[in-house]
C-alpha atoms as a PDB file:
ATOM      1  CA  UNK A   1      -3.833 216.697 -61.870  1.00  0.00           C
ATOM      2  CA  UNK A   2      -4.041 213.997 -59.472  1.00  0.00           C
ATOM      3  CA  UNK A   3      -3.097 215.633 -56.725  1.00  0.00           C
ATOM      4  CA  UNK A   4      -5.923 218.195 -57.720  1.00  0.00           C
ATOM      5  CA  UNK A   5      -8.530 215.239 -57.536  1.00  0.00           C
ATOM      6  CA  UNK A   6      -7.824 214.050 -54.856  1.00  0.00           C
ATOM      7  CA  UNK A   7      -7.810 217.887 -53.058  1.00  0.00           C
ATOM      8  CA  UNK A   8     -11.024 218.262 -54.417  1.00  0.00           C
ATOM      9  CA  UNK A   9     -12.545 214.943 -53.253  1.00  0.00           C
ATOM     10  CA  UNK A  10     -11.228 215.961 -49.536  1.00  0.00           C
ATOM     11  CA  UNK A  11     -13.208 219.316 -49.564  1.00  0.00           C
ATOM     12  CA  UNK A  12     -15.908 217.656 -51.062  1.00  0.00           C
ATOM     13  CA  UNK A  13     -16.404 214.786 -48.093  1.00  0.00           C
ATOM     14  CA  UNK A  14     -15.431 217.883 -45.550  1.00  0.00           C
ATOM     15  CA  UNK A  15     -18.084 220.000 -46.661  1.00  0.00           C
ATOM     16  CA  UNK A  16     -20.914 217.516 -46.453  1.00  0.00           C
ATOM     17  CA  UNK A  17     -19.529 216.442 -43.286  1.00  0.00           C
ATOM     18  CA  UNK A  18     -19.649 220.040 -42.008  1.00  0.00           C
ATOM     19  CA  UNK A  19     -22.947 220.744 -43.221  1.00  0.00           C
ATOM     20  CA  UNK A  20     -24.360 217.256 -42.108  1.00  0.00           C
ATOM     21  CA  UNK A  21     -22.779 217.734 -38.349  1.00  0.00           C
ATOM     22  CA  UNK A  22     -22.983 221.263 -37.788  1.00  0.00           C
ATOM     23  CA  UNK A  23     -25.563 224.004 -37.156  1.00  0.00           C
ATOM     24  CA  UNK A  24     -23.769 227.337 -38.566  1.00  0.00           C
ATOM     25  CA  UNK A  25     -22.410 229.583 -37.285  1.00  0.00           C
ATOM     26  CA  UNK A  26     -20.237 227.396 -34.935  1.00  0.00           C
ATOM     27  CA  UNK A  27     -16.656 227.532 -33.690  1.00  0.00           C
ATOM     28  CA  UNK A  28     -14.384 225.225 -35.327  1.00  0.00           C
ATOM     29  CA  UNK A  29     -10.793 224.549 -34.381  1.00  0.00           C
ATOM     30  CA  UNK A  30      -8.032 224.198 -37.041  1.00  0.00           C
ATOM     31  CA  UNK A  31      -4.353 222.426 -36.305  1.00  0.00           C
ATOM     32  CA  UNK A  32      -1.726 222.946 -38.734  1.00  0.00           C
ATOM     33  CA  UNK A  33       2.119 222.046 -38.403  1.00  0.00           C
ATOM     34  CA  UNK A  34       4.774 224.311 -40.033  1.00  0.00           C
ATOM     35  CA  UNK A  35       8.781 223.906 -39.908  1.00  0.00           C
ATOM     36  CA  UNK A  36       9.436 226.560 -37.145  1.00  0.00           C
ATOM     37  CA  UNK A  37       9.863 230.104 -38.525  1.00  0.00           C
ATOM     38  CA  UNK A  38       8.332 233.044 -37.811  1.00  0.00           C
ATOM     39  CA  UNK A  39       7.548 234.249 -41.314  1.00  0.00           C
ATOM     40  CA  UNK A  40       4.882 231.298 -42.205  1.00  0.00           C
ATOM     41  CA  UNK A  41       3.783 231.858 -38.391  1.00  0.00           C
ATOM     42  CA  UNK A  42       2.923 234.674 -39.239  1.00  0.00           C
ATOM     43  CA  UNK A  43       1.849 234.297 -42.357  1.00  0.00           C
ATOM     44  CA  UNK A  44      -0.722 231.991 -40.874  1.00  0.00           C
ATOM     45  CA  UNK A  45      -2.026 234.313 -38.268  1.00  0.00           C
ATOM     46  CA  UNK A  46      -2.455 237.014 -40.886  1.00  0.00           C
ATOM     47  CA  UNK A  47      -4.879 234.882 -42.478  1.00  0.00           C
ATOM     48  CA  UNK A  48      -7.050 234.379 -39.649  1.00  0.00           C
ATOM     49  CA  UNK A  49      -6.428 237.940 -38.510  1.00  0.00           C
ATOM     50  CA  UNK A  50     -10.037 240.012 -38.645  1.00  0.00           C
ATOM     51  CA  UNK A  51     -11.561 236.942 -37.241  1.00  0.00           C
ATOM     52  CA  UNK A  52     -11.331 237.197 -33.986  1.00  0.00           C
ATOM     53  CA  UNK A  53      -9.609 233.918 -33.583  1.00  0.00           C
ATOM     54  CA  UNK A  54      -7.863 232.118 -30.937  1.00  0.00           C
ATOM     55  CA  UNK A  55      -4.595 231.427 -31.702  1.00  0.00           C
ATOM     56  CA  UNK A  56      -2.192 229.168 -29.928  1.00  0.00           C
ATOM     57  CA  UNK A  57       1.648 227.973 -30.741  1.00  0.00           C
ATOM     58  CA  UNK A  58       3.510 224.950 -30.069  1.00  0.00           C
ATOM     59  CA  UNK A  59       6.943 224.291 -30.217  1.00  0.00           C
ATOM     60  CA  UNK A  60       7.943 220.135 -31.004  1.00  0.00           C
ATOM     61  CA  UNK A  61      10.266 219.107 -27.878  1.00  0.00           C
ATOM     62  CA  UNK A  62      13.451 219.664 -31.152  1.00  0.00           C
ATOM     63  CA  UNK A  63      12.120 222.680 -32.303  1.00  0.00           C
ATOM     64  CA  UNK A  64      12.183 222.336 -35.758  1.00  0.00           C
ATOM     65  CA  UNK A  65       8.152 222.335 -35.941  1.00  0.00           C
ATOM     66  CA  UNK A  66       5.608 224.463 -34.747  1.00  0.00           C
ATOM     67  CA  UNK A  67       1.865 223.297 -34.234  1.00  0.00           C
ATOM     68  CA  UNK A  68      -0.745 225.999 -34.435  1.00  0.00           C
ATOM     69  CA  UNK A  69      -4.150 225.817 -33.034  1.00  0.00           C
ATOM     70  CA  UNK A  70      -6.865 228.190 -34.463  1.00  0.00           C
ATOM     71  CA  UNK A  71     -10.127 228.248 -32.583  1.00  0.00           C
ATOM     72  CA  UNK A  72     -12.409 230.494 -34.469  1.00  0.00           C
ATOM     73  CA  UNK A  73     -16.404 231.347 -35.135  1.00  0.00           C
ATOM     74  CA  UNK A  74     -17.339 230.162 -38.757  1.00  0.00           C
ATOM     75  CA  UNK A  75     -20.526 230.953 -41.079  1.00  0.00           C
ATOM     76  CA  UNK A  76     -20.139 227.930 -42.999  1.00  0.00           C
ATOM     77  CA  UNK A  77     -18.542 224.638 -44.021  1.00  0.00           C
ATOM     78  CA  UNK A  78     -17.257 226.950 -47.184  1.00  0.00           C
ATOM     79  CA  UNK A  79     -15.457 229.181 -44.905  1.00  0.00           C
ATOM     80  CA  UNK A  80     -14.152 226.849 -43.141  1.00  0.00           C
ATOM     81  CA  UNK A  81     -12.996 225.164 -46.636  1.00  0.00           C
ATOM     82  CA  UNK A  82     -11.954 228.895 -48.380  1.00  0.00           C
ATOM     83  CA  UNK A  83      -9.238 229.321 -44.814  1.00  0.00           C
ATOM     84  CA  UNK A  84      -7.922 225.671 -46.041  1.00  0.00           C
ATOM     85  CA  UNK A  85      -7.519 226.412 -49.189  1.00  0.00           C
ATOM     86  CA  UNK A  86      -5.703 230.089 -48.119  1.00  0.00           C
ATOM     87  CA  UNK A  87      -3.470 228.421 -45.626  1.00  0.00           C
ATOM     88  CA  UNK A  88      -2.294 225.523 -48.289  1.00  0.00           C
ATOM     89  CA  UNK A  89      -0.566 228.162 -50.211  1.00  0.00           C
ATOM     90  CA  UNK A  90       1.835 228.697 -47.118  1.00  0.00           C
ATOM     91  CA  UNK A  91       4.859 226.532 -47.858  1.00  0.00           C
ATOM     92  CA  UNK A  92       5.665 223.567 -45.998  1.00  0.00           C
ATOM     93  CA  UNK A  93       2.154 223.927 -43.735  1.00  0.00           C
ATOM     94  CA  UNK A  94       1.007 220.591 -43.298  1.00  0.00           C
ATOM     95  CA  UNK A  95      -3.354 220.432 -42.298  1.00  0.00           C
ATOM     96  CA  UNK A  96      -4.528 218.439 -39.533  1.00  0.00           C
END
């Protein structure tokens, strides 16, 4: 429940952030880090498919992560928020 709170706060702050910065549409760029494996990869990209996004990979200099770097148009600071909330149910994805 906590945890939920405190989620809910952070999209809160984002969103009025986004709308207070930000004349819509506008590209926005969102980093993630997942453990390296292609499956949440692609899970990831899947999400962001039909957007016409630009999508770049990054391996850490071990390998066990991978940092992906979505560049992508937006209509709004709840789209933005609604591809957060669809990436967080990847396991092990970590938002920047």
């Amino acid at each position: 429940m906590k945890d939920e709170k405190k989620t809910e706060d952070f999209y809160n702050r984002l969103r009025e952030q986004l709308e207070a910065d930000t004349t819509w549409p506008a590209a926005y760029l969102y980093k993630f880090i997942v453990p390296s494996n292609l499956e949440k990869i692609a899970e990831i990209e899947a999400i962001f498919n039909e957007t016409g996004a630009k999508i770049n990979t990054r391996d850490s200099s071990k390998g066990k992560y991978t940092s992906i770097s979505i560049k992508v148009t937006m209509d709004s600071p709840d789209a933005v928020i609604e591809k957060y909330l669809q990436v967080s149910e990847v396991e092990g994805v970590i938002s920047l």
